[in-house]
Every structure is written in structure tokens, then in C-alpha cells.
C-alpha atoms as a PDB file:
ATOM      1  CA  UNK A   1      18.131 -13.628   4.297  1.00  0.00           C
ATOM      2  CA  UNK A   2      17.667 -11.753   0.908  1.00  0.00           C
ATOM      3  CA  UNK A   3      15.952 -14.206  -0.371  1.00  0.00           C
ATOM      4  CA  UNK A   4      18.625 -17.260   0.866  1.00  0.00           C
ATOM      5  CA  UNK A   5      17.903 -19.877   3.251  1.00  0.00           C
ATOM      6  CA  UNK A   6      19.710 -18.906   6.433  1.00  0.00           C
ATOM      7  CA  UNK A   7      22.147 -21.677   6.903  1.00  0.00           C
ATOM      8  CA  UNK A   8      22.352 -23.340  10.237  1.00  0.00           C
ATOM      9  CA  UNK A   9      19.396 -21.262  11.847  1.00  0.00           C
ATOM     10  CA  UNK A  10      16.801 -22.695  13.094  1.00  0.00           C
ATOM     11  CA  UNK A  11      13.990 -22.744  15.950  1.00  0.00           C
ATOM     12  CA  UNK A  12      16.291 -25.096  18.441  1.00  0.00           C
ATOM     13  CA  UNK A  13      19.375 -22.530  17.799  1.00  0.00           C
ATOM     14  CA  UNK A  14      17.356 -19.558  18.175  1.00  0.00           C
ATOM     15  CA  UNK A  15      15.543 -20.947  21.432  1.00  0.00           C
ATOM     16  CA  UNK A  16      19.396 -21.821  22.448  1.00  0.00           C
ATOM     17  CA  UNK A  17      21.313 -18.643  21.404  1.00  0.00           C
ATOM     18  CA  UNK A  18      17.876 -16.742  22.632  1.00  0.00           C
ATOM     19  CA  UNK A  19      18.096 -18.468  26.082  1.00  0.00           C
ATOM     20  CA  UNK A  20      14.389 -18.961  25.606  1.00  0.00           C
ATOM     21  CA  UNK A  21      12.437 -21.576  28.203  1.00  0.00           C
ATOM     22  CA  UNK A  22      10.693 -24.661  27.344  1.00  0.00           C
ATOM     23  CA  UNK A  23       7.014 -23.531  26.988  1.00  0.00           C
ATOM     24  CA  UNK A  24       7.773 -19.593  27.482  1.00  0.00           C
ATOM     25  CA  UNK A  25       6.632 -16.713  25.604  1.00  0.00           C
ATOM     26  CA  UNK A  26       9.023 -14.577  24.220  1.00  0.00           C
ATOM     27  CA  UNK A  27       9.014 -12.293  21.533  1.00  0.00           C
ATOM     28  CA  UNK A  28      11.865 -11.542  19.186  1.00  0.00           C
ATOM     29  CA  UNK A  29      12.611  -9.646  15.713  1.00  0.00           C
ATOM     30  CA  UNK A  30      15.514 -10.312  14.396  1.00  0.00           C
ATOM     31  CA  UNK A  31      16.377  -7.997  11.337  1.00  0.00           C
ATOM     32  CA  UNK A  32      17.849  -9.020   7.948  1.00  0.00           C
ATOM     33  CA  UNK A  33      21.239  -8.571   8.998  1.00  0.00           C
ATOM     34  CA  UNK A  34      20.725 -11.012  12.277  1.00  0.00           C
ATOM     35  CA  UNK A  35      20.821  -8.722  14.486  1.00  0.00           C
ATOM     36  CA  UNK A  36      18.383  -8.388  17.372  1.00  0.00           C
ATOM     37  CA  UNK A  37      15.775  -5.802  17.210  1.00  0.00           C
ATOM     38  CA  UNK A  38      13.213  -6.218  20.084  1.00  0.00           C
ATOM     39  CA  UNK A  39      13.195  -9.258  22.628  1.00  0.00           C
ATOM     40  CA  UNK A  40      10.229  -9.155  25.009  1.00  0.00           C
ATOM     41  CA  UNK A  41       8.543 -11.643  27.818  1.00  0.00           C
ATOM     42  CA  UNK A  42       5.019  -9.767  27.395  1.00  0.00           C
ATOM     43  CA  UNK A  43       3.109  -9.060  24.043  1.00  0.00           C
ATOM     44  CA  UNK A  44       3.829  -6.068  21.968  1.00  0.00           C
ATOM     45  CA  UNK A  45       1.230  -3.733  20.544  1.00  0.00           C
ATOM     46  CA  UNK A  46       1.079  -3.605  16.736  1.00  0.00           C
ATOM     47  CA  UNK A  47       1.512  -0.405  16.905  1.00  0.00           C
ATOM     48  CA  UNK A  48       5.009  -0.601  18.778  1.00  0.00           C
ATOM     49  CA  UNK A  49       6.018  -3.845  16.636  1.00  0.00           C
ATOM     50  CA  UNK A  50       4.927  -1.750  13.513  1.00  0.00           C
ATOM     51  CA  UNK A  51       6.675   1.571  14.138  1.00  0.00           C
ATOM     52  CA  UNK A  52      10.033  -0.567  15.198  1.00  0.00           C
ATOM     53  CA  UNK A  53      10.047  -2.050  11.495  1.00  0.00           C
ATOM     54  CA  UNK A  54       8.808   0.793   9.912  1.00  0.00           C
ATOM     55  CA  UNK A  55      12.185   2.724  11.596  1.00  0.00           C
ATOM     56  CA  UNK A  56      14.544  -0.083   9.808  1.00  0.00           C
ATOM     57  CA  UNK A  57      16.478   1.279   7.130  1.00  0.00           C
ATOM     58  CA  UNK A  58      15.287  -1.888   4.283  1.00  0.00           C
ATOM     59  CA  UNK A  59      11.925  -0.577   5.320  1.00  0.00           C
ATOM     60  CA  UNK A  60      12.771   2.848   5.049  1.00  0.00           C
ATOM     61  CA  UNK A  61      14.139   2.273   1.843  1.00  0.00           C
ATOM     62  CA  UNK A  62      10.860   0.342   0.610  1.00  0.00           C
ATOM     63  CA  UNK A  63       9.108   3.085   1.715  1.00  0.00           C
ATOM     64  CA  UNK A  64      10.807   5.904   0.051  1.00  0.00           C
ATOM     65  CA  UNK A  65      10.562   3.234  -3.464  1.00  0.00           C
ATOM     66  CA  UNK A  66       7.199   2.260  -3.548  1.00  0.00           C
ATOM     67  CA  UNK A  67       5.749   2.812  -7.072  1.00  0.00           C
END
């Protein structure tokens, strides 16, 4: 997280805290401020997963300050 190694987290916590079965798929995004954005049991379009990040405000703002 911004650039910082997030302390603590890591696949066996977020398969834990996720509730996330041995062997199943799930889909998450978890923004930069560890927060859950999408959690899903089927695939996601890249459209869909696209337009979700593209909504974020730290995307927004990259957006707006591309040069």
C-alpha cells in the first residue's frame, strides 16, 4: 500500500478473512485503502473489472493527471 509492504497480509489471511474454500475460485479487488471492492464466485468481464477501477477515486485522479 503506497508503495509499503502491507504488514501482516498475506494469501492465508486473505483466504481466512475472505472465507475463501480450499481449491475455490473467487475473485476479489481489494482497493488501496483495504477495503473490498468486488468479491465474486464466477469470472468477471474486463470490461466490468475495468470500469470498477476506472470509477476509484486514485484512478480517477491518475486519470485527470496524466501528462
Amino acid at each position: 500500500i503506497d508503495n509499503q509492504p502491507a504488514i501482516g497480509v498475506d494469501s492465508t489471511s486473505i483466504y481466512r478473512d475472505f472465507a475463501v474454500e480450499p481449491g475455490a475460485f473467487r475473485l476479489l479487488l481489494i482497493g488501496k485503502d483495504g477495503t473490498l471492492k468486488l468479491s465474486s464466485d464466477l469470472p468477471v468481464s474486463t470490461g466490468r473489472l475495468f470500469d470498477l477501477i476506472d470509477s476509484m477515486p486514485m484512478r480517477q485522479w491518475e486519470m485527470q493527471n496524466q501528462n
